[in-house]
N, C-alpha and C. Protein backbone atom coordinates (compact mmCIF):
# COMPACT_ATOMS: atom_id res chain seq x y z
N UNK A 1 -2.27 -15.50 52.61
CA UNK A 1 -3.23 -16.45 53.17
C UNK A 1 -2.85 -17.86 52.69
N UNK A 2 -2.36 -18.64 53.60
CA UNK A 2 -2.36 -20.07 53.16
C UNK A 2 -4.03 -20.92 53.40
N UNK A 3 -3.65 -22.16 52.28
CA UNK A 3 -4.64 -22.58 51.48
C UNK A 3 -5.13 -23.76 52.92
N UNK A 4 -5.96 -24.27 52.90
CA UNK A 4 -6.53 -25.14 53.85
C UNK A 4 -5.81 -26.37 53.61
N UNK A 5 -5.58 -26.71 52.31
CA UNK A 5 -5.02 -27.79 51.93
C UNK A 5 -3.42 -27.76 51.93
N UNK A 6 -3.08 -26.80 52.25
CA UNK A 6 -1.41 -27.41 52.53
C UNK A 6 -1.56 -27.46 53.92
N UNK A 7 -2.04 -26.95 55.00
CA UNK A 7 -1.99 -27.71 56.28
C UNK A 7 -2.75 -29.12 56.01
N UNK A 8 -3.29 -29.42 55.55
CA UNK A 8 -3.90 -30.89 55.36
C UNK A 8 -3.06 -31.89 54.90
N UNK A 9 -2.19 -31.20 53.96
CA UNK A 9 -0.74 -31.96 53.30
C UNK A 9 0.06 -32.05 53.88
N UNK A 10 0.15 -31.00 55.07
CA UNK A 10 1.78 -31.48 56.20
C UNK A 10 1.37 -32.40 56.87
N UNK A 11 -0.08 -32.27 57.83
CA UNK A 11 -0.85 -33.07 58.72
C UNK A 11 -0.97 -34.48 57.83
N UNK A 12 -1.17 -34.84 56.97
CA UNK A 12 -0.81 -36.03 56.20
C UNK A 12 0.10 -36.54 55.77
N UNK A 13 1.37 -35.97 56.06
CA UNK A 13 2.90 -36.51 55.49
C UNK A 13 2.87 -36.82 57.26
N UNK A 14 2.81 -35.78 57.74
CA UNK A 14 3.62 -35.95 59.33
C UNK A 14 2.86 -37.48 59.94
N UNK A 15 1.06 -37.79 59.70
CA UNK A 15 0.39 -38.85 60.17
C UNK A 15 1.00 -39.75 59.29
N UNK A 16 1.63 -40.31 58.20
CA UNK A 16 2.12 -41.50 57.15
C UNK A 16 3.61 -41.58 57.89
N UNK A 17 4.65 -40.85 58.52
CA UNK A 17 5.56 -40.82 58.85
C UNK A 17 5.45 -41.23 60.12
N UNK A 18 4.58 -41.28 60.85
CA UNK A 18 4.43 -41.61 62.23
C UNK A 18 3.95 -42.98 62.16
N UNK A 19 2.96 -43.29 61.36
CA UNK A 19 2.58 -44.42 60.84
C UNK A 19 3.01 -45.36 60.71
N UNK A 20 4.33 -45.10 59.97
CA UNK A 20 5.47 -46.11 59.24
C UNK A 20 5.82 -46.29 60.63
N UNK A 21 6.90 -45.22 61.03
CA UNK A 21 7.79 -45.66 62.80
C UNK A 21 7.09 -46.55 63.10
N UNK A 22 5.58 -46.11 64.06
CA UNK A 22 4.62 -47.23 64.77
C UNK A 22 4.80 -48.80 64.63
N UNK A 23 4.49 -48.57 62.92
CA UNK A 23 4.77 -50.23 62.81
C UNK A 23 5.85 -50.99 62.25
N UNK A 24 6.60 -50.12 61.82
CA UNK A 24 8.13 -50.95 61.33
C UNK A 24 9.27 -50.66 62.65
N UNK A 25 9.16 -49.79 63.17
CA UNK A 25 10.71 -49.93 64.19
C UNK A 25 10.22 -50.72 65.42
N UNK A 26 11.65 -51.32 65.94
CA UNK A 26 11.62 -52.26 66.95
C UNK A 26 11.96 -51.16 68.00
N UNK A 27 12.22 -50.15 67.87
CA UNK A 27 12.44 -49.31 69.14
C UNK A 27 11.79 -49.07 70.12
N UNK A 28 11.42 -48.90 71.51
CA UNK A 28 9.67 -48.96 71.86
C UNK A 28 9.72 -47.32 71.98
N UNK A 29 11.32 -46.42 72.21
CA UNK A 29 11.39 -45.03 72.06
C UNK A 29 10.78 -44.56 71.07
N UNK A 30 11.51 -44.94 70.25
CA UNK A 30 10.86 -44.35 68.70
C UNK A 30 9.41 -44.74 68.62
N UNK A 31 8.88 -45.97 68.78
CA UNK A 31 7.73 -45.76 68.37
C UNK A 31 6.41 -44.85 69.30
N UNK A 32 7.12 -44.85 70.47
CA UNK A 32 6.27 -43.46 71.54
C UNK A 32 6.30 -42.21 70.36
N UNK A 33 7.38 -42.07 70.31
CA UNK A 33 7.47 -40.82 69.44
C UNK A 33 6.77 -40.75 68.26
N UNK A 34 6.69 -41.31 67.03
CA UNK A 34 5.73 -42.27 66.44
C UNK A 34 4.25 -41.63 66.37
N UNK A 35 3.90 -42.26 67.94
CA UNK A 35 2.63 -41.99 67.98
C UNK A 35 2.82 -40.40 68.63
N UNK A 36 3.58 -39.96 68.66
CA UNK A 36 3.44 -38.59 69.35
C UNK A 36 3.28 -37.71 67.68
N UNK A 37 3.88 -37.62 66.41
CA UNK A 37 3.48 -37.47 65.77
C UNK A 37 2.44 -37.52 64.94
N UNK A 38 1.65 -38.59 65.24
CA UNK A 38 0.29 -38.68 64.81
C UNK A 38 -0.71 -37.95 65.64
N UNK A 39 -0.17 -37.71 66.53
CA UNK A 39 -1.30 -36.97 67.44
C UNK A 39 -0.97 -35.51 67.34
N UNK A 40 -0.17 -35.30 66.65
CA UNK A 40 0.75 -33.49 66.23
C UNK A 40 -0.11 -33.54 64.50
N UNK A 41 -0.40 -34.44 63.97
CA UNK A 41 -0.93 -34.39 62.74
C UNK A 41 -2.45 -34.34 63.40
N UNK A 42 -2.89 -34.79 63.82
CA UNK A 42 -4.59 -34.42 64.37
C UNK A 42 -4.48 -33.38 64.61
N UNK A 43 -3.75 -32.88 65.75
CA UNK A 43 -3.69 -31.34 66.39
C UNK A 43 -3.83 -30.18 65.12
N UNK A 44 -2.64 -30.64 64.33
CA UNK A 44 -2.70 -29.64 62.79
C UNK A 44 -4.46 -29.60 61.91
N UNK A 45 -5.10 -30.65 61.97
CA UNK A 45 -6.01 -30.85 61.50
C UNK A 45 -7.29 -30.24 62.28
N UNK A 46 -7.01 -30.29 63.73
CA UNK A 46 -8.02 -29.82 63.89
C UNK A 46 -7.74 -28.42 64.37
N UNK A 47 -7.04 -27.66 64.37
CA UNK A 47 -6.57 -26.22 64.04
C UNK A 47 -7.24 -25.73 62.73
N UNK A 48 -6.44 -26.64 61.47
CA UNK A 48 -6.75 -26.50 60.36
C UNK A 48 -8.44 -25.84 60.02
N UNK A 49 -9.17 -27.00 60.97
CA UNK A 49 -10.57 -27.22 60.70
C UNK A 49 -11.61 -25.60 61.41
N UNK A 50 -10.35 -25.25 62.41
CA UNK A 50 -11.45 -24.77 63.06
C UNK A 50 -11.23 -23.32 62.28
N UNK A 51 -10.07 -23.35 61.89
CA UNK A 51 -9.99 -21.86 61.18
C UNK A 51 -10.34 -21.84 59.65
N UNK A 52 -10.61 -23.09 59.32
CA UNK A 52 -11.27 -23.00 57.54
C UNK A 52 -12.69 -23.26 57.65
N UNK A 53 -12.95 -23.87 58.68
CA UNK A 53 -14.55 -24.74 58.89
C UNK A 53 -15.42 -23.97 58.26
N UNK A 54 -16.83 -24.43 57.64
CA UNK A 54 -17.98 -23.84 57.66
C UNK A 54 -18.65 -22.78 58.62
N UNK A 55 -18.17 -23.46 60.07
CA UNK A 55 -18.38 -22.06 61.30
C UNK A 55 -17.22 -22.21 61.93
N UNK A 56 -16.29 -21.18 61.43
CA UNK A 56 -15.07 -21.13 62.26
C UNK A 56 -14.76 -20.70 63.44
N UNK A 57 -14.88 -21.25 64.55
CA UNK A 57 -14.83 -20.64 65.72
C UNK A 57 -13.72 -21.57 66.70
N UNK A 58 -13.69 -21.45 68.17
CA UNK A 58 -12.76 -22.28 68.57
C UNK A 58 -12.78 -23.82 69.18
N UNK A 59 -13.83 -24.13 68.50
CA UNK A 59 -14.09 -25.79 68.62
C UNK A 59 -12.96 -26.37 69.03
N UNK A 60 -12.11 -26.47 67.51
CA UNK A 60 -10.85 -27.21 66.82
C UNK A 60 -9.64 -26.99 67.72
N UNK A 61 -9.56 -25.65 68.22
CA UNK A 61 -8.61 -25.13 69.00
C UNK A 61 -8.54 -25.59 69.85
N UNK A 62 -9.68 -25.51 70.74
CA UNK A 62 -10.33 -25.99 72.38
C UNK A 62 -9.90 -28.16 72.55
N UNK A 63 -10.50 -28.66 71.03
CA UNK A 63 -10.31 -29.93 70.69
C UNK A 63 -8.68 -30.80 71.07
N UNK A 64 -7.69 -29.32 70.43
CA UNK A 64 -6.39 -29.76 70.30
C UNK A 64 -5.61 -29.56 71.86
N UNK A 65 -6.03 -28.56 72.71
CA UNK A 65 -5.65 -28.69 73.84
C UNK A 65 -5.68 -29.92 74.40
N UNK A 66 -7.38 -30.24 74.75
CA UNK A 66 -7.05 -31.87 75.28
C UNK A 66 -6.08 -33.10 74.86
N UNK A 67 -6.14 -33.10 73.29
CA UNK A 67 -5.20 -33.50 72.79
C UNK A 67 -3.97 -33.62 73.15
N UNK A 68 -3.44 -32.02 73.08
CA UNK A 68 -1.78 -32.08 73.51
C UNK A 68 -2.01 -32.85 75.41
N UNK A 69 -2.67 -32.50 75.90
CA UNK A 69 -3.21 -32.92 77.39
C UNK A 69 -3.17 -34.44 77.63
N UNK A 70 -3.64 -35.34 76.78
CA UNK A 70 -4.03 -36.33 76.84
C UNK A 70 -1.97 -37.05 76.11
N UNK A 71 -1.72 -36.22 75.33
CA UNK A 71 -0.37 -36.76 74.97
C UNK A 71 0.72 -36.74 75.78
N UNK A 72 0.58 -35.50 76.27
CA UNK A 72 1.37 -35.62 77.47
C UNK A 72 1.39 -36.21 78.81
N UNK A 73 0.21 -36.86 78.72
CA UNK A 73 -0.28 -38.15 80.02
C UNK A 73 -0.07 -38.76 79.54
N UNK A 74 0.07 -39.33 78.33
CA UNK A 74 0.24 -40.62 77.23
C UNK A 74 1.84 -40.90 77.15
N UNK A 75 2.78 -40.12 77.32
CA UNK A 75 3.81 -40.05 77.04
C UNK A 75 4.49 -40.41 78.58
N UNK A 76 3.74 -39.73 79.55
CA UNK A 76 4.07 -40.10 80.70
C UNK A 76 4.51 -41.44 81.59
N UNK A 77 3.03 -41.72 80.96
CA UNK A 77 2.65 -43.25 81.58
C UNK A 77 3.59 -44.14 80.86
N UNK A 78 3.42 -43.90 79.28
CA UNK A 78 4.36 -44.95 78.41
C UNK A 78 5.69 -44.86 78.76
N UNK A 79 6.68 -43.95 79.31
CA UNK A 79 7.19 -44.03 79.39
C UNK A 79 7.98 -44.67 80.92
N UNK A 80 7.15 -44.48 81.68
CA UNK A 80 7.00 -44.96 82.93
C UNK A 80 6.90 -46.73 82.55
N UNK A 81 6.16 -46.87 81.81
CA UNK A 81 5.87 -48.50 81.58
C UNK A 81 7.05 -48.79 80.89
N UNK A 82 7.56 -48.36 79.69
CA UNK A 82 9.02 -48.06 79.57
C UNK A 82 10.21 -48.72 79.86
N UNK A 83 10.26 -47.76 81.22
CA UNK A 83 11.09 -48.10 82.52
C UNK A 83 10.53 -49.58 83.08
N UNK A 84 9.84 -49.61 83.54
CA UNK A 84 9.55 -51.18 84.19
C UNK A 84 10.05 -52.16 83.60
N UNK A 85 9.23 -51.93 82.42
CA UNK A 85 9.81 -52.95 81.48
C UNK A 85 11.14 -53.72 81.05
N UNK A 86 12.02 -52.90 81.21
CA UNK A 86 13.30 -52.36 80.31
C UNK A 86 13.99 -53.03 82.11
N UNK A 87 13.85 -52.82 82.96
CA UNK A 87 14.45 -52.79 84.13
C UNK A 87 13.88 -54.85 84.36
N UNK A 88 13.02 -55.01 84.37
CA UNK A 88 12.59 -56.28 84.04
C UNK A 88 12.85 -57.46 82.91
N UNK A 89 13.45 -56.67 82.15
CA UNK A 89 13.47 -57.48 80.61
C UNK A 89 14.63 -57.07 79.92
N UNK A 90 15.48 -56.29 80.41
CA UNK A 90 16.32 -55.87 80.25
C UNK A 90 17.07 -55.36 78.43
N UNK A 91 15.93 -54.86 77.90
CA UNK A 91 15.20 -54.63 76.30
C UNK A 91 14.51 -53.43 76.22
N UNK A 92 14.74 -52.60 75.17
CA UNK A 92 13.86 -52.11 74.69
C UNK A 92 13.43 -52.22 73.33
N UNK A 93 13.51 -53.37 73.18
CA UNK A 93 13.10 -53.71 71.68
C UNK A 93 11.40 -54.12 71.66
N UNK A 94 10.32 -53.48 71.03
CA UNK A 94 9.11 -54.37 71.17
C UNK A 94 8.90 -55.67 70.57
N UNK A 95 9.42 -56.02 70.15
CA UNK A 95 9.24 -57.50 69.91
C UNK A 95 9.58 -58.51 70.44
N UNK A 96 10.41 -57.81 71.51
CA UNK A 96 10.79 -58.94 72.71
C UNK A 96 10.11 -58.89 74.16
N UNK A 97 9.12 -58.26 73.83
CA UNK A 97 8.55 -57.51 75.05
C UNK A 97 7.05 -57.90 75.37
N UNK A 98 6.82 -59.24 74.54
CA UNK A 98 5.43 -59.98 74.67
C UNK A 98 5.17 -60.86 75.92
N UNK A 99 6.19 -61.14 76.59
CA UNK A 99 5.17 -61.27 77.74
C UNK A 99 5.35 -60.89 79.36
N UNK A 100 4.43 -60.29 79.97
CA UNK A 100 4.48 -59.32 81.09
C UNK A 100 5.24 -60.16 82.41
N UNK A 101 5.98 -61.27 82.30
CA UNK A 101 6.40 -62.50 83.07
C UNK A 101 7.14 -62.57 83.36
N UNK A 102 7.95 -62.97 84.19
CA UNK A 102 10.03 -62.89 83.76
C UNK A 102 9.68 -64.20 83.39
């Protein structure tokens, strides 16, 4: 039987690692990805929750579907915007990517 708290400890290395990407790389790839890890550290957490919880049932489970649901529309679109961008601005660096104008 693993402990509640080492899924809480991966789900917290994996959200500080996603964290960092987000706001230190200029990549706009990497930082999609980034945030795709932070939303893989919620997912862990709320798994975590629903199978240690006070009433363990499939809340947490049911929670993380939309989740992965909502990431994979998230990933979609961003990456679609992405493309525009990149085809317009001819960059994928975010810091060069402030304004929506040619």
């Amino acid at each position: 039987m693993i402990p509640a708290s080492s899924y809480l400890l991966v789900a917290l290395i994996l959200f500080c690692v996603g964290l960092y990407g987000a706001l230190t790389k200029r990549h706009a790839i990497i930082v999609l990805l980034s945030i795709e890890l932070m939303f893989n550290a919620v997912n862990i957490n709320l798994v975590a929750f629903a199978k240690y919880g006070l009433f363990a049932n499939m809340t947490g489970q049911i929670f993380s579907l939309f989740s992965i649901t909502v990431a994979a529309a998230e990933a979609a679109v961003g990456l679609a915007i992405l493309i525009s961008l990149y085809r317009n601005r001819s960059t994928v660096h975010v810091d060069e990517m402030d304004l929506m104008k040619r």
